[in-house]
Protein backbone atom coordinates (compact mmCIF):
# COMPACT_ATOMS: atom_id res chain seq x y z
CA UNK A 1 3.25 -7.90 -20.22
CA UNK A 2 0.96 -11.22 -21.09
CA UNK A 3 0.50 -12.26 -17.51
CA UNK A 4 -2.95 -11.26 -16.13
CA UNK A 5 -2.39 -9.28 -12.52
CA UNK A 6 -5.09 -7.69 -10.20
CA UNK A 7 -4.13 -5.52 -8.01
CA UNK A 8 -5.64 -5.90 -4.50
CA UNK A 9 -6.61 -2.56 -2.61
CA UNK A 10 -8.07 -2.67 1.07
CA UNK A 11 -9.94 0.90 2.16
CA UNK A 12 -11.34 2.16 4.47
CA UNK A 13 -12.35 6.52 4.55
CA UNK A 14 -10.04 6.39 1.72
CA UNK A 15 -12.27 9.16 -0.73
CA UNK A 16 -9.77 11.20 -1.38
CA UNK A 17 -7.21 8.90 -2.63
CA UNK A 18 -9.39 6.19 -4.39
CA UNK A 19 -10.08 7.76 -7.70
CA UNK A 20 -6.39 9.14 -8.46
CA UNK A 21 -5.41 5.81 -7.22
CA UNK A 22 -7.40 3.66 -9.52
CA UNK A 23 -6.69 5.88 -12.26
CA UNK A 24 -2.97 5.72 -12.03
CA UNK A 25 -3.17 1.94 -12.01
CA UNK A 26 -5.52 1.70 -14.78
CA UNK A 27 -2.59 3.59 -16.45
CA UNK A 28 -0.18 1.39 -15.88
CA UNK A 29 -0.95 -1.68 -18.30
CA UNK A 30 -4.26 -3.09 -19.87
CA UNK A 31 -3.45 -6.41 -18.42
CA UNK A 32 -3.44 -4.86 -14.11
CA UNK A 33 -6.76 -4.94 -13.04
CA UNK A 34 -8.08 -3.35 -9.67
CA UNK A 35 -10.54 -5.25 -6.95
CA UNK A 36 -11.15 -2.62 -3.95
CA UNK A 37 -12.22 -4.41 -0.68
CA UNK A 38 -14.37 -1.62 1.19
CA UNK A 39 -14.92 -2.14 5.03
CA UNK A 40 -17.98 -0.11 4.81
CA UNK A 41 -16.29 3.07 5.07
CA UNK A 42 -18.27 6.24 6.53
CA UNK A 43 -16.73 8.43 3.92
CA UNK A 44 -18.31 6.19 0.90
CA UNK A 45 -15.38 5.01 -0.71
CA UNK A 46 -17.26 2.09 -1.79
CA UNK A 47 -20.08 4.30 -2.98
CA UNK A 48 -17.63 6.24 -4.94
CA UNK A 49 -16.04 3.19 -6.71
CA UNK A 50 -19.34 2.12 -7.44
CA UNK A 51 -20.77 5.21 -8.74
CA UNK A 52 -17.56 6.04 -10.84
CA UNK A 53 -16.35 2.58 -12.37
CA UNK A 54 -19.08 0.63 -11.94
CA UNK A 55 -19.15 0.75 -15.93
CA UNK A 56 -15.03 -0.37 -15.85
CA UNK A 57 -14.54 -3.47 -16.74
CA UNK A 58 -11.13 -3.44 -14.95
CA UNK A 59 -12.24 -2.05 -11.43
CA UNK A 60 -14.44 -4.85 -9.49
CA UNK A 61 -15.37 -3.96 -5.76
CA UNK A 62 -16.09 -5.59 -2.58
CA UNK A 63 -18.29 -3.99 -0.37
CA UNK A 64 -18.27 -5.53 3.49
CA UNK A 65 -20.65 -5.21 6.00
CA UNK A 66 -18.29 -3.40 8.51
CA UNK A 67 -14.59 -2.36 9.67
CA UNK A 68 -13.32 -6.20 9.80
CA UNK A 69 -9.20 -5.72 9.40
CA UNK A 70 -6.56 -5.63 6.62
CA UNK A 71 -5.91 -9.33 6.86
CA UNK A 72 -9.44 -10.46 6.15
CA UNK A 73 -9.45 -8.13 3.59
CA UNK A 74 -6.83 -9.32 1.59
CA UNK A 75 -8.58 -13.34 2.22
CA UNK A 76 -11.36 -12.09 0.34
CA UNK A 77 -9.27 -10.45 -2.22
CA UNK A 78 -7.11 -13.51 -2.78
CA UNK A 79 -10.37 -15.67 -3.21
CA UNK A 80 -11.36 -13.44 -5.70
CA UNK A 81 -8.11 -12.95 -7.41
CA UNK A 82 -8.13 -16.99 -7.55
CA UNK A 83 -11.55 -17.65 -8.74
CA UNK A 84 -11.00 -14.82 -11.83
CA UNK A 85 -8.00 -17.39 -12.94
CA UNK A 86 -5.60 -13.72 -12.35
CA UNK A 87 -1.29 -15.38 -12.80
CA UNK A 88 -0.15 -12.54 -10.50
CA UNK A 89 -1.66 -10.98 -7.03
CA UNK A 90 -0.70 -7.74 -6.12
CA UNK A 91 -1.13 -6.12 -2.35
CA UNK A 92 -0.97 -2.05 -2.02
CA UNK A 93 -2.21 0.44 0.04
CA UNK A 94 -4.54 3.07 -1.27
CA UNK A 95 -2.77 6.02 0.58
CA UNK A 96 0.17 6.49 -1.75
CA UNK A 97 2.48 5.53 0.07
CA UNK A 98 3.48 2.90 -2.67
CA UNK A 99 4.47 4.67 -6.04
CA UNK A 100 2.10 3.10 -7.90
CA UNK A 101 4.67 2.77 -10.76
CA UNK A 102 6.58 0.35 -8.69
CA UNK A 103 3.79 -1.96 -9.17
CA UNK A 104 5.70 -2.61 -12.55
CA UNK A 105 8.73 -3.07 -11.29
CA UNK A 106 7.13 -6.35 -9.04
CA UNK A 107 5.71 -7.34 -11.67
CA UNK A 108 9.08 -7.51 -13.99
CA UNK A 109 10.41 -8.89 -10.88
CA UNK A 110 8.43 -11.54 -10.30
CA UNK A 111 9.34 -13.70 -13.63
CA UNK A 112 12.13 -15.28 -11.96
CA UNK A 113 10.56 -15.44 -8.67
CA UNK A 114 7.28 -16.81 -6.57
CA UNK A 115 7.12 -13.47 -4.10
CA UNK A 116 8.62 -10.36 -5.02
CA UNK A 117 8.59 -7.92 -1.74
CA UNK A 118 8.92 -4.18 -2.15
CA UNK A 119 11.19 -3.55 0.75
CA UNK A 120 11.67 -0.36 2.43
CA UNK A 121 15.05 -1.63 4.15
CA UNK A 122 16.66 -3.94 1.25
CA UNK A 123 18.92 -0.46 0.32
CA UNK A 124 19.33 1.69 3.79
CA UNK A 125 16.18 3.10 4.94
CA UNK A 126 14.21 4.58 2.29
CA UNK A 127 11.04 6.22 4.83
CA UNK A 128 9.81 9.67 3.66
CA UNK A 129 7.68 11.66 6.61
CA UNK A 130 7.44 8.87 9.06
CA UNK A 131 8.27 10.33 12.93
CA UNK A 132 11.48 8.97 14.42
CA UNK A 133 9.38 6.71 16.59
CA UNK A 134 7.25 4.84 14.20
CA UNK A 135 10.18 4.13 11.67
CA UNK A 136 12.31 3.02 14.96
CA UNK A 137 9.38 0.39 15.82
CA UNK A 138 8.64 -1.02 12.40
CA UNK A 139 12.34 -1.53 11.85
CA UNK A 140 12.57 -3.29 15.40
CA UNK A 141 9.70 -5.17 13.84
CA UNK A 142 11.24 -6.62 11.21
CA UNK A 143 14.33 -7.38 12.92
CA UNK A 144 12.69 -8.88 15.52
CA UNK A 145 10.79 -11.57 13.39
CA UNK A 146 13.98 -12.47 11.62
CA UNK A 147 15.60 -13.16 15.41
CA UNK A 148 12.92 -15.45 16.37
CA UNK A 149 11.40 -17.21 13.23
CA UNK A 150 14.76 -17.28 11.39
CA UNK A 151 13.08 -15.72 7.82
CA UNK A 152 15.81 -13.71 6.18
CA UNK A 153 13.85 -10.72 4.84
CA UNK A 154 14.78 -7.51 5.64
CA UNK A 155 11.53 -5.90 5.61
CA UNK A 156 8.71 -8.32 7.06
CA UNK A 157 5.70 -6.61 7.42
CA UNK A 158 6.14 -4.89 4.06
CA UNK A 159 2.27 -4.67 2.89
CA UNK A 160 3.45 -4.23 -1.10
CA UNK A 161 4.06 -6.98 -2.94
CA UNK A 162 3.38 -9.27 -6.11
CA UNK A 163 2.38 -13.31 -5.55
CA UNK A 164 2.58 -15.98 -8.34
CA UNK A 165 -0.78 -17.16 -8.03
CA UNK A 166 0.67 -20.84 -6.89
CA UNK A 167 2.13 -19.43 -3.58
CA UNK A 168 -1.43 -18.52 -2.52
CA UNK A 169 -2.63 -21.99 -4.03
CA UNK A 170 -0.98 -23.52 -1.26
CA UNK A 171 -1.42 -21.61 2.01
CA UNK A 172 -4.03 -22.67 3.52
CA UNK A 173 -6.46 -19.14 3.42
CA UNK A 174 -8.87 -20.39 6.51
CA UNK A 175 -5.85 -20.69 8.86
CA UNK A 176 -4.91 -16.92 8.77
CA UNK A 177 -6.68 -15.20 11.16
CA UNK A 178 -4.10 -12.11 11.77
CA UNK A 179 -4.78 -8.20 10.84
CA UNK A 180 -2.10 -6.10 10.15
CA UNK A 181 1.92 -6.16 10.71
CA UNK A 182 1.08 -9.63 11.54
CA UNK A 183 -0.88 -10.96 8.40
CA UNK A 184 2.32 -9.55 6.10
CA UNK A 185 4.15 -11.37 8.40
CA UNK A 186 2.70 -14.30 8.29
CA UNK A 187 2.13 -14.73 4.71
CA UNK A 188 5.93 -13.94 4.42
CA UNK A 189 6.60 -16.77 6.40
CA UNK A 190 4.15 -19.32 5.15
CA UNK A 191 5.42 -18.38 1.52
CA UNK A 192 8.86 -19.05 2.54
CA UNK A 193 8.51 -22.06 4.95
CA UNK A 194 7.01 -23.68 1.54
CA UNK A 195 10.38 -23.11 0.48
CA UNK A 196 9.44 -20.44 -2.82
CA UNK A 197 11.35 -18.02 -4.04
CA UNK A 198 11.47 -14.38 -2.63
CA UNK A 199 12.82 -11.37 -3.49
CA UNK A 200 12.89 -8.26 -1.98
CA UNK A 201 13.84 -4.99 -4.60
CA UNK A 202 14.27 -1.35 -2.85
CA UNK A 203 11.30 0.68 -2.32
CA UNK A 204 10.93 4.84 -1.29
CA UNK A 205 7.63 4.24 1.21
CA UNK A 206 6.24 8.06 1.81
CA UNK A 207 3.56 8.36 4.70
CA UNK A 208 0.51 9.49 3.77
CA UNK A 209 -0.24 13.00 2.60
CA UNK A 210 -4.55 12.84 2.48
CA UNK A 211 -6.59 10.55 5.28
CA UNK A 212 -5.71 8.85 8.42
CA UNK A 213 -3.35 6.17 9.41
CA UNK A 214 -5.50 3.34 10.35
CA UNK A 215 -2.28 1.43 12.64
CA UNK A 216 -2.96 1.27 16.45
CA UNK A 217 -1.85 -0.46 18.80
CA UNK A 218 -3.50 -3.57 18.89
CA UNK A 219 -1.69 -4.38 15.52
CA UNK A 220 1.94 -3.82 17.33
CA UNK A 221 0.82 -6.23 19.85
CA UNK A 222 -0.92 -9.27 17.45
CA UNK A 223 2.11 -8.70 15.84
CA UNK A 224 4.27 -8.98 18.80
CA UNK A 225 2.70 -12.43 19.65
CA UNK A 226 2.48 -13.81 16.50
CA UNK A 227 6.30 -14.73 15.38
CA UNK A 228 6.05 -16.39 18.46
CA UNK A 229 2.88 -18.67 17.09
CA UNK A 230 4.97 -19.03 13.78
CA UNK A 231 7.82 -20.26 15.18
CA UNK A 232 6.35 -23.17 17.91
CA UNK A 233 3.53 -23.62 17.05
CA UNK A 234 2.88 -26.40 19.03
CA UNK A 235 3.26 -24.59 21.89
CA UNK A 236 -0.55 -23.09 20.91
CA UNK A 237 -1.63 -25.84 20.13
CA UNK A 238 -1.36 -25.56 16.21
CA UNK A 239 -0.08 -26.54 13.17
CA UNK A 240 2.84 -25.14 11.32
C-alpha cells in the first residue's frame, strides 16, 4: 500500500483495550498510522498512550479537557488527519468490536471508491453478542433513515469506515454538531448528498468483551431527530 492512512480512535476508560489495539494496527502496514482522541478518561487511557508510545512515531494523541462526545471527537481527528496531508481517514472503535484486520480490507476497497462503509447488514445480519433488543433498534435505525432521507445504505450509523481525504475536504466540519448514531449518520449523508462514491463491504461487528458501552439514550434520541434535520432542513432553519 503507497497511500498514507491514519486511523482515527475515540476513547474514553478504554485501558484495557488501547495497547492490544494500537499494537494490532501498528501491525497491519507501515503506512496506517494511529491518532487516539482521549476525552480525559478516569481510567488514564491517555496517560497510558502517552507513557507507552510517546516515543512511536506512528501513534500521535489527543488529550481533551473532558467527556465531550464521539462526534467532536472525530472533528478533531479529521482536522488532524487533514493538516498531516494523510490520502485516507479511517474511523474505528477501540473496543474490538471491528476486526482490526478489516481495516485492510477498507482500505483495498477504497481505490475505486470515495467512502468505503464496513456494514454489519450489507450480507444478513452479521451481530455477535448484541441482546435481541439493541440489534432490533439499530437495525430500525438504519432503516428508518433510509425511509425518510432517501440514502440507500444499508447500515447508516456504521461507525467503521475509510474516507478519501477529498470527501472530508468538502463537508463543511463546523456545521456538524451531532454525537453518536447521528454524526455516522450524518456524515453518511453529507458524503453522499455530494454525490461520491460509497460502498458498503460485509462486516462480523462483535460487542465488546473488556469495558463499558458508552451508548445511552440521549444518542437514540439526537439520532431520532436528526434525519429529520437532514432531510428539510429548512424547516430548522438551516442549510442543507
Amino acid at each position: 500500500m503507497t497511500d498514507k492512512a491514519i486511523v482515527i480512535i475515540p476513547t474514553y476508560n478504554e485501558i484495557e483495550n488501547v495497547g492490544k489495539m494500537i499494537n494490532t494496527v501498528l501491525d497491519l502496514d507501515d503506512n496506517i498510522d494511529i491518532l487516539i482522541v482521549d476525552d480525559n478518561s478516569p481510567d488514564k487511557t491517555g496517560e497510558f498512550v502517552k507513557t507507552n508510545y510517546g516515543s512511536e512515531k506512528r501513534v500521535n494523541l489527543i488529550e481533551r479537557e473532558g467527556k465531550l462526545g464521539l462526534g467532536t471527537a472525530y472533528i478533531e481527528g479529521f482536522r488532524f488527519a487533514l493538516n498531516k496531508d494523510y490520502d485516507l481517514i479511517i474511523e474505528m472503535d477501540c473496543d474490538f468490536s471491528h476486526d482490526p484486520k478489516d481495516v485492510l480490507r477498507l482500505i483495498e476497497s477504497v481505490a475505486d471508491y470515495d467512502l468505503v462503509i464496513g456494514s454489519r447488514y450489507i450480507q444478513g445480519v452479521n451481530v455477535v453478542n448484541w441482546p435481541l433488543r439493541r440489534l432490533i433498534l439499530s437495525m430500525g435505525a438504519s432503516l428508518y433513515t433510509r425511509m425518510i432521507t432517501g440514502m440507500p445504505i444499508k447500515d447508516a450509523t456504521s461507525g467503521f469506515k475509510c474516507f478519501k481525504r477529498k470527501v472530508i475536504e468538502s463537508i463543511k466540519l463546523d456545521d456538524i454538531h451531532s454525537n453518536g448514531y447521528s454524526f455516522q449518520i450524518e456524515m453518511h449523508y453529507r458524503s453522499w448528498k455530494k454525490g461520491f462514491k460509497i460502498k458498503e463491504i460485509p462486516i462480523v461487528f462483535t460487542d465488546r468483551i473488556d469495558g463499558v458501552s458508552k451508548m445511552g439514550k440521549h444518542i437514540v434520541k439526537e439520532a431520532i431527530f436528526m434525519v429529520w434535520k437532514l432531510r428539510f432542513p429548512k424547516l430548522f432553519g438551516k442549510k442543507s
